[in-house]
Protein backbone atom coordinates (compact mmCIF):
# COMPACT_ATOMS: atom_id res chain seq x y z
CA UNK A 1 -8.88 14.14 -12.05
CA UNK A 2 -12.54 14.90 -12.51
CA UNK A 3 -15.37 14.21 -9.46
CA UNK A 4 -17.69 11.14 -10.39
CA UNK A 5 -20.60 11.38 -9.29
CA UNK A 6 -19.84 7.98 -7.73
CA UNK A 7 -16.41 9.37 -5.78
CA UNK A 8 -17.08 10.48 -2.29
CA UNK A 9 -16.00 13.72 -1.77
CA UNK A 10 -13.15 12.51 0.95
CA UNK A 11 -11.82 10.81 -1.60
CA UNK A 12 -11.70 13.39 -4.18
CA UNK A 13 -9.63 15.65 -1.37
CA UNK A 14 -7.27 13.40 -0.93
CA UNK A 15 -6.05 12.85 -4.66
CA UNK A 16 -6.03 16.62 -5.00
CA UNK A 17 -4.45 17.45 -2.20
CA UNK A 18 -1.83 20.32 -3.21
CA UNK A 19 1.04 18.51 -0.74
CA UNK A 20 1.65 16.38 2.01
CA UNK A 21 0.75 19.11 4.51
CA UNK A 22 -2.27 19.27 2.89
CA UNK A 23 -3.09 15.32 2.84
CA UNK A 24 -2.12 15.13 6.36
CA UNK A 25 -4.51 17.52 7.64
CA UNK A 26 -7.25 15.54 5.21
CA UNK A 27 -6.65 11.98 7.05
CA UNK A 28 -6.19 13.98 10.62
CA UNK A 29 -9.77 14.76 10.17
CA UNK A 30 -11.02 11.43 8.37
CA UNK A 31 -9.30 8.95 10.21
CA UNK A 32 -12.33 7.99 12.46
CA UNK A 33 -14.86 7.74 9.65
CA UNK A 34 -12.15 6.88 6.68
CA UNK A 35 -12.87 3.18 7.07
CA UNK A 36 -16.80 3.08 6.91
CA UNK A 37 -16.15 5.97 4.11
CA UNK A 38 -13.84 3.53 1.53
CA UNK A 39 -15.21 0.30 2.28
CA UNK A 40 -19.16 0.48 2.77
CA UNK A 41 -19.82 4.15 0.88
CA UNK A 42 -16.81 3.47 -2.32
CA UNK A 43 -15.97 -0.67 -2.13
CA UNK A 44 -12.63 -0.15 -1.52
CA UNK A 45 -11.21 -3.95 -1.97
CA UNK A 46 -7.43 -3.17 -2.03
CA UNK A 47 -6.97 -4.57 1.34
CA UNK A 48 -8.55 -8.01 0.30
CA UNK A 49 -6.65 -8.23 -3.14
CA UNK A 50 -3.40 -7.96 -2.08
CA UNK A 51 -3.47 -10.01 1.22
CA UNK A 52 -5.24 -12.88 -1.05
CA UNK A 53 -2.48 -12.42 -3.62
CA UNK A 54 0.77 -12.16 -0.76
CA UNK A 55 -0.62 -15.13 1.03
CA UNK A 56 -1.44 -17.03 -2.02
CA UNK A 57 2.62 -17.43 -2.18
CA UNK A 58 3.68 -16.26 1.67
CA UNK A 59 3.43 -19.05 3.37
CA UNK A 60 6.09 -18.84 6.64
CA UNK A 61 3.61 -17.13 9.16
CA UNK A 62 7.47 -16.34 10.38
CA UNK A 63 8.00 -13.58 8.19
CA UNK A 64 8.58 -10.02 8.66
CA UNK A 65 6.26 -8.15 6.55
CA UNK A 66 6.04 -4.03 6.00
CA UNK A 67 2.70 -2.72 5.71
CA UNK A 68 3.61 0.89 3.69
CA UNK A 69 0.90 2.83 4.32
CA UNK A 70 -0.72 0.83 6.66
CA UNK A 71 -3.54 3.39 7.53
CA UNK A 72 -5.41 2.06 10.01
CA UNK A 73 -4.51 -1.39 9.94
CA UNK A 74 -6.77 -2.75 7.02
CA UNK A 75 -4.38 -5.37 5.64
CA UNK A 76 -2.61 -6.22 9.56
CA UNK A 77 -5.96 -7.17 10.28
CA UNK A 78 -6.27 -10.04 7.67
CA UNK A 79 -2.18 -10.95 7.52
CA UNK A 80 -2.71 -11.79 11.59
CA UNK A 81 -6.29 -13.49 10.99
CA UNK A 82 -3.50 -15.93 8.74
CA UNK A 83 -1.77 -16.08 12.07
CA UNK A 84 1.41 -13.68 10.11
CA UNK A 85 2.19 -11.92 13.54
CA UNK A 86 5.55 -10.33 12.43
CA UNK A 87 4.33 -7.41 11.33
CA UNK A 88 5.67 -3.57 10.82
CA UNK A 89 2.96 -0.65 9.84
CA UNK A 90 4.23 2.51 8.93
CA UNK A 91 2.07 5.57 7.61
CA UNK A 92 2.42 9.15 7.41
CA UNK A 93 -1.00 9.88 9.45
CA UNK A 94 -0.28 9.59 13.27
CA UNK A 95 -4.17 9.43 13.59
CA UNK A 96 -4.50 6.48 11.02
CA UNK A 97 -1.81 4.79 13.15
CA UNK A 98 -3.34 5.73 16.30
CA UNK A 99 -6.77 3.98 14.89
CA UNK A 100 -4.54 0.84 13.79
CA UNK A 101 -2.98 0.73 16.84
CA UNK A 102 -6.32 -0.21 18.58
CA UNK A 103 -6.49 -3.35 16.87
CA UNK A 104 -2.89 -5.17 18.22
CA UNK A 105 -2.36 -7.00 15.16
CA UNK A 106 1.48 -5.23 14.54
CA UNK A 107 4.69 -5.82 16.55
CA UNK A 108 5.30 -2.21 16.10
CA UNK A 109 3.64 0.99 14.30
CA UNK A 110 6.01 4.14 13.26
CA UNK A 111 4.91 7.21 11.49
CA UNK A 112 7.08 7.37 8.27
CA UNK A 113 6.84 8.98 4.68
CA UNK A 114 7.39 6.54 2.14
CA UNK A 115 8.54 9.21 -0.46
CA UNK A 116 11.72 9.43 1.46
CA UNK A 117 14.19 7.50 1.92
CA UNK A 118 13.21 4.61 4.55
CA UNK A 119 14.80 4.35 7.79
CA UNK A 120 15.32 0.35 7.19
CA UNK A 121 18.33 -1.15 6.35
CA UNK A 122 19.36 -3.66 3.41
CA UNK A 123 17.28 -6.55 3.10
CA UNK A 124 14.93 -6.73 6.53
CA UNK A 125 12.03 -7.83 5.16
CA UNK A 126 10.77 -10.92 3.68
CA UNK A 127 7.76 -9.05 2.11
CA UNK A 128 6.50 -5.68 1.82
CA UNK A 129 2.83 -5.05 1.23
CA UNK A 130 1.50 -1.79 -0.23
CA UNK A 131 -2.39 -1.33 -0.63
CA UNK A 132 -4.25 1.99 -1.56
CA UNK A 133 -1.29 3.81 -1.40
CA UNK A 134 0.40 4.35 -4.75
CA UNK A 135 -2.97 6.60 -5.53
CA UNK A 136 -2.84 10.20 -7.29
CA UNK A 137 -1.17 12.70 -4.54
CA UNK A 138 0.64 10.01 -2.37
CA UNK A 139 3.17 7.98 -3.54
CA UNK A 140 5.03 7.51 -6.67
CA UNK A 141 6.47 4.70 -7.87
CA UNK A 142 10.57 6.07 -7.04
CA UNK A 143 9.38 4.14 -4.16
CA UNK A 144 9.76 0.75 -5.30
CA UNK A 145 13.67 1.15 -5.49
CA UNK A 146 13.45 1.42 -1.74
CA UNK A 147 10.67 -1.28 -1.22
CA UNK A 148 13.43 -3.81 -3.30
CA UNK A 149 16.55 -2.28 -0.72
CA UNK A 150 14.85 -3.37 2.18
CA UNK A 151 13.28 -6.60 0.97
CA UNK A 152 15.32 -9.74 1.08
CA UNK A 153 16.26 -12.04 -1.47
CA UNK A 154 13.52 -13.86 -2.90
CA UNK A 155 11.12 -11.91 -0.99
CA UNK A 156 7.79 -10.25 -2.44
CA UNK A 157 6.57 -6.82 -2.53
CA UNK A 158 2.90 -6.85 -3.44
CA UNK A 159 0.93 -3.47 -4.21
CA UNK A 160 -2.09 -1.57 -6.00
CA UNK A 161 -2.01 1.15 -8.44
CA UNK A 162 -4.97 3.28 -8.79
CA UNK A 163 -5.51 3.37 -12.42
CA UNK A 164 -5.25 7.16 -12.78
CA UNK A 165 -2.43 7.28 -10.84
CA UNK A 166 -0.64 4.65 -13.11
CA UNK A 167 -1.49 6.58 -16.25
CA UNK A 168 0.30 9.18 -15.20
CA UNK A 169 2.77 8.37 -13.20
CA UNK A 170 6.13 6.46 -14.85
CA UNK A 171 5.40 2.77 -13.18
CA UNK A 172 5.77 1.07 -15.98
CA UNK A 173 9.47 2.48 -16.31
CA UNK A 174 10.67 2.18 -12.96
CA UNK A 175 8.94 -1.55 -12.98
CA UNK A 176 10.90 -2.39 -16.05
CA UNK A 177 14.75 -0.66 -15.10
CA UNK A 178 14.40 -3.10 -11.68
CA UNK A 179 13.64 -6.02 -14.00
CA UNK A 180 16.85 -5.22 -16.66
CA UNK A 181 19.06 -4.73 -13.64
CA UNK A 182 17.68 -8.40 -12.22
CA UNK A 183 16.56 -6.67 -9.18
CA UNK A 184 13.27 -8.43 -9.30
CA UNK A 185 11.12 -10.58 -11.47
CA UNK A 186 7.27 -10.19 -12.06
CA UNK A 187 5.25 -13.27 -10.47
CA UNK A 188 1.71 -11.79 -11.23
CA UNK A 189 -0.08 -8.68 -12.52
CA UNK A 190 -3.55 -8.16 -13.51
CA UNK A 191 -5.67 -4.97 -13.44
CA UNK A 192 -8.04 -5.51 -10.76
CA UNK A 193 -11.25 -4.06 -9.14
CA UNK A 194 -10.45 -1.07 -6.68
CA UNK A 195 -13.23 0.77 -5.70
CA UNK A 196 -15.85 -0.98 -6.81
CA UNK A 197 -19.02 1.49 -5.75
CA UNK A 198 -17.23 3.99 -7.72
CA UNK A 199 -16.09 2.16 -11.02
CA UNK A 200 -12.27 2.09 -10.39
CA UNK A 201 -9.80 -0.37 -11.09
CA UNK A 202 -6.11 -0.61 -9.92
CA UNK A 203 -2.95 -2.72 -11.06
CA UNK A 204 -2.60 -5.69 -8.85
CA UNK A 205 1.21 -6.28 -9.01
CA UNK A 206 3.24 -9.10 -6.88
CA UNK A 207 7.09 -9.35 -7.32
CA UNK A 208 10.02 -11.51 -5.77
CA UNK A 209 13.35 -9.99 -5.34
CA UNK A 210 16.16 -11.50 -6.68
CA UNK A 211 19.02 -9.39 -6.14
């Protein structure tokens, strides 16, 4: 992916980071400035567009909700503003966590790596959240099969695609395999703004489980 000249450079690190290793070492050193960085310098609005969309249908402040990829506690901050209390962050970034952690808006924070296998069992949560993370050298959309195993029945798993990440990453197949094998059902999608200082959208997805 090509530098804009409206990307910040942290950014443009982080979706070419050659591995995890790599990435790791990126948000080890970023973690203190990565929130000023993506919301004031690139108008990162992830966090705001999928809390509005969850809690436009999540409405038992009960529920137990994963925040996958919770970085440093972006979307836990507005999910416990809407008194949601039951809350799980995982990320890959002890530091993010470590930032998150400040805030006390989770029940419980655990370093994890969402491209394996999740250390959850069948059908825990009644929603799983996913903002800014399905972006170009993070997470791929394999994923999703794990997000529906660990979601209950008729719960929702709401996320963002960076745009150049869902060009060329197979979303769109994996999406439609879990809808054919009535695994879940689409309740909204709409490409949405992303980072809006820097001209990017993102898919703005929301789906119930129905297995």
């Amino acid at each position: 992916m090509k530098n804009t000249k409206n990307m910040i450079s942290k950014i443009y690190d982080t979706l070419h980071a050659a591995d995890l290793v790599e990435l790791e070492h990126i948000y080890k050193n970023w973690a203190k400035k990565y929130e000023n960085d993506v919301i004031n310098l690139a108008g990162y609005v992830g966090h705001l567009i999928t809390s509005e969309l969850l809690l436009s249908y999540l409405k038992d402040t009960q529920a137990k909700i994963l925040d996958a990829g919770c970085g440093t506690g972006l979307v836990g901050e507005i999910l416990n503003k809407n008194e949601f209390k039951n809350l799980i962050g995982v990320d890959f970034s002890q530091e993010m966590l470590n930032i998150a952690k400040q805030k006390n808006v989770y029940k419980s924070l655990e370093l994890a790596d969402l491209t394996k296998k999740l250390d959850y069992e069948d059908n825990l949560f009644d929603a799983v959240i996913c903002a800014g993370t399905f972006t170009c050298g993070h997470v791929g959309p394999e994923v999703l099969n794990e997000m529906v195993r660990i979601t209950k029945n008729e719960g929702y798993i709401c996320f963002t695609v960076r745009e150049q990440e869902w060009e060329a990453a197979p979303y769109e197949k994996i999406i439609q395999s879990l809808k054919v094998s009535n695994s879940w059902f689409e309740v909204e999608r709409h490409i949405s703004d992303y980072n809006t200082q820097e001209g990017t959208n993102c898919q703005l997805c929301l789906f119930q489980v129905t297995k």
